[in-house]
Protein backbone atom coordinates (compact mmCIF):
# COMPACT_ATOMS: atom_id res chain seq x y z
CA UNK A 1 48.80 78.29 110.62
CA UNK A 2 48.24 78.10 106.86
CA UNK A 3 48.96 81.88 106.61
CA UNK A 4 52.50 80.94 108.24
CA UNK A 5 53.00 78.60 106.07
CA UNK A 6 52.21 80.57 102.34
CA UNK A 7 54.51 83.52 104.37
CA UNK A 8 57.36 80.69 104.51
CA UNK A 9 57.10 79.66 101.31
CA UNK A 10 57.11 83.07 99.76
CA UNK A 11 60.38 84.10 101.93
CA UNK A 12 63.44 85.37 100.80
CA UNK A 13 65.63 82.78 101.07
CA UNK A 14 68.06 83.14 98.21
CA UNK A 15 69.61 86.53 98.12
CA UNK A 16 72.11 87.39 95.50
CA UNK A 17 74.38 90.00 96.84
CA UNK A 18 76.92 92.11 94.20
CA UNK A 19 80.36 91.98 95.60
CA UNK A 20 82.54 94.95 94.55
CA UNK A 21 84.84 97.34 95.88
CA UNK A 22 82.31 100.08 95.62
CA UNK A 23 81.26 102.99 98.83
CA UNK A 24 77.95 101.42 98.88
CA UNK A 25 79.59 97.65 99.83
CA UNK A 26 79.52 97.95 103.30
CA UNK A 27 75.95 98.87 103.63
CA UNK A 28 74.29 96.04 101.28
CA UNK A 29 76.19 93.82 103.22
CA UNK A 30 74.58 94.67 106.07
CA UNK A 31 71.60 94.77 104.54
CA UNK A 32 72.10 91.50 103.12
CA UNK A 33 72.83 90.02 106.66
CA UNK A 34 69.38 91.35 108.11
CA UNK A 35 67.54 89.54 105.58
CA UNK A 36 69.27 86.07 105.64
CA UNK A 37 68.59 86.44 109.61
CA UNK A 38 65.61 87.40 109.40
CA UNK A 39 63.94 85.11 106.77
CA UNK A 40 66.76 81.85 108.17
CA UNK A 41 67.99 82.50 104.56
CA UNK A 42 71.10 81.81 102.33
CA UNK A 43 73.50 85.08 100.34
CA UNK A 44 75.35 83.95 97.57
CA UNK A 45 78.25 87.10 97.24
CA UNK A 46 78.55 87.30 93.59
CA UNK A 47 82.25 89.00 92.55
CA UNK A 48 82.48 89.70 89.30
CA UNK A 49 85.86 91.11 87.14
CA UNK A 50 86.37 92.60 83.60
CA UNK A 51 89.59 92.83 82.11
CA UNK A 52 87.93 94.95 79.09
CA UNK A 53 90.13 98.00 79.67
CA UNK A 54 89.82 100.31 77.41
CA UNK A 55 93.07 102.01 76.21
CA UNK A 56 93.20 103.99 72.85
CA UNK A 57 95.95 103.34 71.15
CA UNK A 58 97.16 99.95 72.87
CA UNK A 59 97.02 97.89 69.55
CA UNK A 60 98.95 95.26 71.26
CA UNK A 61 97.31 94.48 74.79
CA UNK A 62 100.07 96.11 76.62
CA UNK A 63 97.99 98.19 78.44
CA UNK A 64 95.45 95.42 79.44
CA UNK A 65 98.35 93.19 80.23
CA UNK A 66 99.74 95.23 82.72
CA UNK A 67 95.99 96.23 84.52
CA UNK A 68 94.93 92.27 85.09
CA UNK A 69 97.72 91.77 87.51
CA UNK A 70 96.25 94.65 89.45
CA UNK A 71 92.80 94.01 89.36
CA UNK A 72 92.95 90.55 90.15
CA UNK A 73 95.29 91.58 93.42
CA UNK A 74 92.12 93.98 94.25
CA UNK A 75 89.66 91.42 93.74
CA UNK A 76 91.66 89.12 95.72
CA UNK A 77 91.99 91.48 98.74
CA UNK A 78 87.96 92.32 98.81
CA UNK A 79 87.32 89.14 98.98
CA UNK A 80 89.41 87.79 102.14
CA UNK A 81 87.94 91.04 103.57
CA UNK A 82 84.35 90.09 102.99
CA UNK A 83 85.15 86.39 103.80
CA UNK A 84 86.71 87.18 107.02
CA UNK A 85 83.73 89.39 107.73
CA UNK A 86 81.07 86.63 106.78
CA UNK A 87 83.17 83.99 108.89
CA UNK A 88 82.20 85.79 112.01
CA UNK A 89 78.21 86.01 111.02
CA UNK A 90 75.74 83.16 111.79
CA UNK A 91 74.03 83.03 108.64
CA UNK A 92 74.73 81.08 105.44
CA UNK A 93 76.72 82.32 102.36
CA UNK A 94 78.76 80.90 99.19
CA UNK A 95 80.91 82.78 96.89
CA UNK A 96 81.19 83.28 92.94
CA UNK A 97 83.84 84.42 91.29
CA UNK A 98 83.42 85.19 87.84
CA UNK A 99 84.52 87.01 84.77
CA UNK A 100 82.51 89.74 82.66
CA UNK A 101 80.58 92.63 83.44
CA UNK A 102 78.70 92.23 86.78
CA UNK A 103 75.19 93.03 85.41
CA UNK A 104 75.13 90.15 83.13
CA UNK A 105 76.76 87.89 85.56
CA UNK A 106 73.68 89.48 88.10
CA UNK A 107 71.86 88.43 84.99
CA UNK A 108 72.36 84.91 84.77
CA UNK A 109 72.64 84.03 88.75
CA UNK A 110 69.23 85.39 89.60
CA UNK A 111 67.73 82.48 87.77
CA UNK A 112 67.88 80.98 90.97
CA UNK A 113 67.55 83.84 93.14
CA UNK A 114 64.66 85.92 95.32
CA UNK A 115 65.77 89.03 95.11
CA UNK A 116 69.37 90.98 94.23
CA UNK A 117 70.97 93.62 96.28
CA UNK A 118 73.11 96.08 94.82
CA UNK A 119 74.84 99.49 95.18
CA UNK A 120 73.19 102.88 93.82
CA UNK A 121 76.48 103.43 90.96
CA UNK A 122 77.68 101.71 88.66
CA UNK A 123 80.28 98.95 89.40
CA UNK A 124 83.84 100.75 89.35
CA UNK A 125 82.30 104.18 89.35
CA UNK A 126 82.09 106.45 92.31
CA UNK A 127 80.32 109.30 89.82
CA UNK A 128 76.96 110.45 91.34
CA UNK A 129 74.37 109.56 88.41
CA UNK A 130 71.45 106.17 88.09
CA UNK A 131 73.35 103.30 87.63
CA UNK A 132 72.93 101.87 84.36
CA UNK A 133 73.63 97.95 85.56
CA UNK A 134 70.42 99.16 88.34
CA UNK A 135 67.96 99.62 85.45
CA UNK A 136 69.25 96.52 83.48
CA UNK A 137 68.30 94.35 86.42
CA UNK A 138 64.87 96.34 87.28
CA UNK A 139 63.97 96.03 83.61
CA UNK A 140 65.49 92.22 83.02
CA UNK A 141 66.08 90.17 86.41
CA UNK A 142 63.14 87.29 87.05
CA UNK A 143 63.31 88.63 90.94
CA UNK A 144 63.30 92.24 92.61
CA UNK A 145 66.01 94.39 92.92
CA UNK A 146 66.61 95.94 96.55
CA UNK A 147 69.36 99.51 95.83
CA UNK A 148 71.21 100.04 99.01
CA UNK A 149 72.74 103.50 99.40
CA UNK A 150 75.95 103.53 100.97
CA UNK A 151 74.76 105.42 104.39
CA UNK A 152 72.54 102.84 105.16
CA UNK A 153 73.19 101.39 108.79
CA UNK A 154 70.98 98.58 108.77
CA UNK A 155 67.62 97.22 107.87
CA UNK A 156 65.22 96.39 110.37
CA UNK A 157 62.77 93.96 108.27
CA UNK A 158 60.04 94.92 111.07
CA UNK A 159 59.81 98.91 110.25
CA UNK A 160 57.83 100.77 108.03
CA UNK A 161 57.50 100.59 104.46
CA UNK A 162 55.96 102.63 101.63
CA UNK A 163 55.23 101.35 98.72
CA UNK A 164 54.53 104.13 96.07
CA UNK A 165 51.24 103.77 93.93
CA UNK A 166 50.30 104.98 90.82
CA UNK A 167 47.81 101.86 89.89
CA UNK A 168 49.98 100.92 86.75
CA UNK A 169 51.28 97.40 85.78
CA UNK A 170 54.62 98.21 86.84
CA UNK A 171 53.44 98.81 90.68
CA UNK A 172 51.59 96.05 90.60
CA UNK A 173 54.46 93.84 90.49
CA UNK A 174 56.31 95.53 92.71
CA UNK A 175 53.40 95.40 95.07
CA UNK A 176 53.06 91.48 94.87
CA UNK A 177 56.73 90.92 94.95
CA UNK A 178 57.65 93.07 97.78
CA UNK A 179 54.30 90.74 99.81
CA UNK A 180 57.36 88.60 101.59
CA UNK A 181 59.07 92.21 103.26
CA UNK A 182 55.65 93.83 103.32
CA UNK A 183 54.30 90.74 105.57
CA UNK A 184 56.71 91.39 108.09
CA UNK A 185 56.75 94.84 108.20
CA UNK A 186 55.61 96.59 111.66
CA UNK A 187 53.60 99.48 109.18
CA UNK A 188 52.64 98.94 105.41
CA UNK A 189 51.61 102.72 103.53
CA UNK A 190 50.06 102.49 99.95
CA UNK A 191 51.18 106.66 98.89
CA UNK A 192 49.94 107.85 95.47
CA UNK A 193 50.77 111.03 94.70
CA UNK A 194 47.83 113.58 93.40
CA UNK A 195 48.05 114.57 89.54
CA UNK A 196 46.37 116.94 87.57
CA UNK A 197 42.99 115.76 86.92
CA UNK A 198 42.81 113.88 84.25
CA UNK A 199 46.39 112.73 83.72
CA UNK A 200 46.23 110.31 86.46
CA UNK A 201 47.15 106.47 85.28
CA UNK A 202 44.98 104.90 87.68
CA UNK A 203 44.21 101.95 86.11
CA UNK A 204 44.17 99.93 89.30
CA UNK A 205 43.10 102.32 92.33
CA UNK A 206 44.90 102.38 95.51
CA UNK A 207 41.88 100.40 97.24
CA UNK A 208 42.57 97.61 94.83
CA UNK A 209 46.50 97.52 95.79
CA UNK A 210 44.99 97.66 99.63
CA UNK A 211 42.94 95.35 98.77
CA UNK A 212 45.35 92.27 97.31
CA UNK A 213 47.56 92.95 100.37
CA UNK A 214 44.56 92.29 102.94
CA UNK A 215 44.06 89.37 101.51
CA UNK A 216 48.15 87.98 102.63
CA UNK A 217 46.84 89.60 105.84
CA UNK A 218 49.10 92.86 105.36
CA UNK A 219 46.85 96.04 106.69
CA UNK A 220 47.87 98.60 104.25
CA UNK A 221 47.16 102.63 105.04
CA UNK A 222 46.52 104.41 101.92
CA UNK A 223 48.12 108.11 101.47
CA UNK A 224 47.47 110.93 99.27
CA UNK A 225 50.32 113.33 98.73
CA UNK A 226 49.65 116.44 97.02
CA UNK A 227 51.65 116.60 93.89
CA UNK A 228 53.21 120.25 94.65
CA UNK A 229 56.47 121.66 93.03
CA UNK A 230 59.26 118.96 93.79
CA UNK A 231 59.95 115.71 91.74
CA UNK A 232 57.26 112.80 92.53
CA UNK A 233 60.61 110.57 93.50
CA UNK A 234 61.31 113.26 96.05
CA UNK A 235 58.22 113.26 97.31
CA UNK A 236 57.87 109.98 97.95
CA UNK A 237 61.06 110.06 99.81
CA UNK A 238 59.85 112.72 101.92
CA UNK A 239 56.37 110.86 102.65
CA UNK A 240 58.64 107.48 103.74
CA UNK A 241 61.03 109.19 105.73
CA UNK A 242 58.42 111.41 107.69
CA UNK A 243 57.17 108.20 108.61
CA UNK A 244 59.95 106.83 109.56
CA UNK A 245 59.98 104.01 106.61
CA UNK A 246 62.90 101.92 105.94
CA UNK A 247 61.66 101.03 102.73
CA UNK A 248 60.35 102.11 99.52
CA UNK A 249 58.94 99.93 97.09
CA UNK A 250 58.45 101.02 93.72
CA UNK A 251 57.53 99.78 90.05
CA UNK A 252 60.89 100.43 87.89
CA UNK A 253 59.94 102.18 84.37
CA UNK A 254 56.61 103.05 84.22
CA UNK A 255 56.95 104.29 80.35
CA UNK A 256 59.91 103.74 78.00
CA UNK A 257 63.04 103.30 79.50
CA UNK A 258 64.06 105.47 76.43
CA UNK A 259 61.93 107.95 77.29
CA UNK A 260 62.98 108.01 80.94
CA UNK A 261 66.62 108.68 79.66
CA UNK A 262 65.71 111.56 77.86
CA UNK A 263 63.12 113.01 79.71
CA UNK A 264 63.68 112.08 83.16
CA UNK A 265 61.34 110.00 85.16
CA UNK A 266 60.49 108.43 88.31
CA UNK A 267 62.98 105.67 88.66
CA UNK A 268 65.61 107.50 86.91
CA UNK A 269 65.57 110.64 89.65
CA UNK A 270 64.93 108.10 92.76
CA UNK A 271 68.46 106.06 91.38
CA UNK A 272 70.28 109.36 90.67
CA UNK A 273 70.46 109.88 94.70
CA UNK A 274 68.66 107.31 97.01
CA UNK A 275 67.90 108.72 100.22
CA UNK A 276 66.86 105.27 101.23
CA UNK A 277 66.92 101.09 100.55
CA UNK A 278 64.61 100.30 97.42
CA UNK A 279 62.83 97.49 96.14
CA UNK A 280 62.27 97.80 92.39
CA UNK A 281 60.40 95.45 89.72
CA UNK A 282 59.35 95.76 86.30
């Protein structure tokens, strides 16, 4: 009973879902629905609109006149879509509408939030790249961030789920704050993948990660994935989906985010192209 009752208490209750007009929309809504269901919780749809069009030359507003009209229409339409949709779902929901750019809007609401769902681009932008307003929240947002790619059906809260280990700060957080999804997961697998001796970060072994979660009552199976030619975010994609995960929960930045943007980088390759939902914290 008091196991229940620490699992309650650490649910997901409050989830802060981006609203936008974006591929990926239909998908994190989904998504978003599974959790409220499955944890009896509450999604606040957060719209957010910038009228800070940028139009060389138009020294007197003109152009930015004529664009609010339009985007306001838009942002009108989505939302009667979405509301229409939510009216016909049994779980709870509110709506925001605000003004400014959506990741400092994400920003301010997660205050009050347990974890944020958003799409794998940038708001507006249907380019194929990491979304910049994804590692602003990873890196800045007092809850997780959960990146739903836009051919994601649904999300089963009971599946599998891999959490990807290298022992360093970074995955420990994630580790701890994905302990609500990972408790009700049917499968949890702790996957490190195998460096060169010697340039390893280790500094908290994949027993000790095991370890914590045995102790919420989560039976974790630890993997090791031989590092071989392809990108570790790759890999770890490949390891989840062989085993059928739903999941993959990952510490966001592990070194600079400076030096990820030059160099490359776990988080920065698994964002360019999800193949899958993640959970990221910093």
């Amino acid at each position: 009973m008091e196991q229940d009752i620490i699992r309650e208490d650490t649910a997901m209750k409050s989830i802060l879902l981006h609203i936008d007009s974006d591929r990926a929309m239909p998908a994190r809504l989904q998504v978003a629905l599974d959790l409220a269901r499955a944890s009896n919780g509450h999604i606040t749809c957060l719209q957010a609109i910038s009228y800070e069009v940028f139009a060389p030359g138009d020294f007197y507003g003109s152009a930015m006149a004529a664009a609010m009209p339009v985007i306001k229409e838009a942002a009108e339409k989505l939302r009667a879509e979405i509301e229409a949709a939510l009216a016909k779902e049994d779980v709870a929901w509110d709506w925001r509408f605000v003004y400014g750019a959506a990741e400092y809007r994400l920003l301010e609401q997660a205050a009050l939030a347990d974890i944020v769902l958003i799409g794998p681009h940038d708001a507006g932008e249907g380019a194929r790249g990491p979304s910049g307003m994804a590692g602003t929240l990873a890196l800045k947002a007092p809850v997780p961030v959960m990146v739903v790619p836009a051919d994601t059906k649904r999300f089963d809260v009971t599946g599998p789920m891999l959490v990807g280990w290298n022992g360093s700060a970074e995955a420990c957080v994630a580790l701890r704050r994905a302990v609500p999804l990972l408790a009700m997961a049917s499968k949890v697998y702790l996957a490190t993948v195998e460096e060169p001796r010697g340039e390893g970060r280790f500094d908290f072994p994949p027993l000790e990660g095991a370890q914590y979660l045995s102790r919420h009552g989560i039976e974790a199976e630890i993997v090791a994935i031989p590092r071989g030619d392809a990108r570790i975010s790759d890999t770890l994609f490949s390891a989840a989906q062989m085993r059928g995960c739903v999941l993959l929960v990952m510490g966001a930045y592990g070194h600079s985010r400076f030096a990820e943007m030059l160099f490359g980088g776990v988080t920065r390759h698994s964002l360019t192209e999800p193949q899958m939902p993640m959970f990221l914290a910093h």
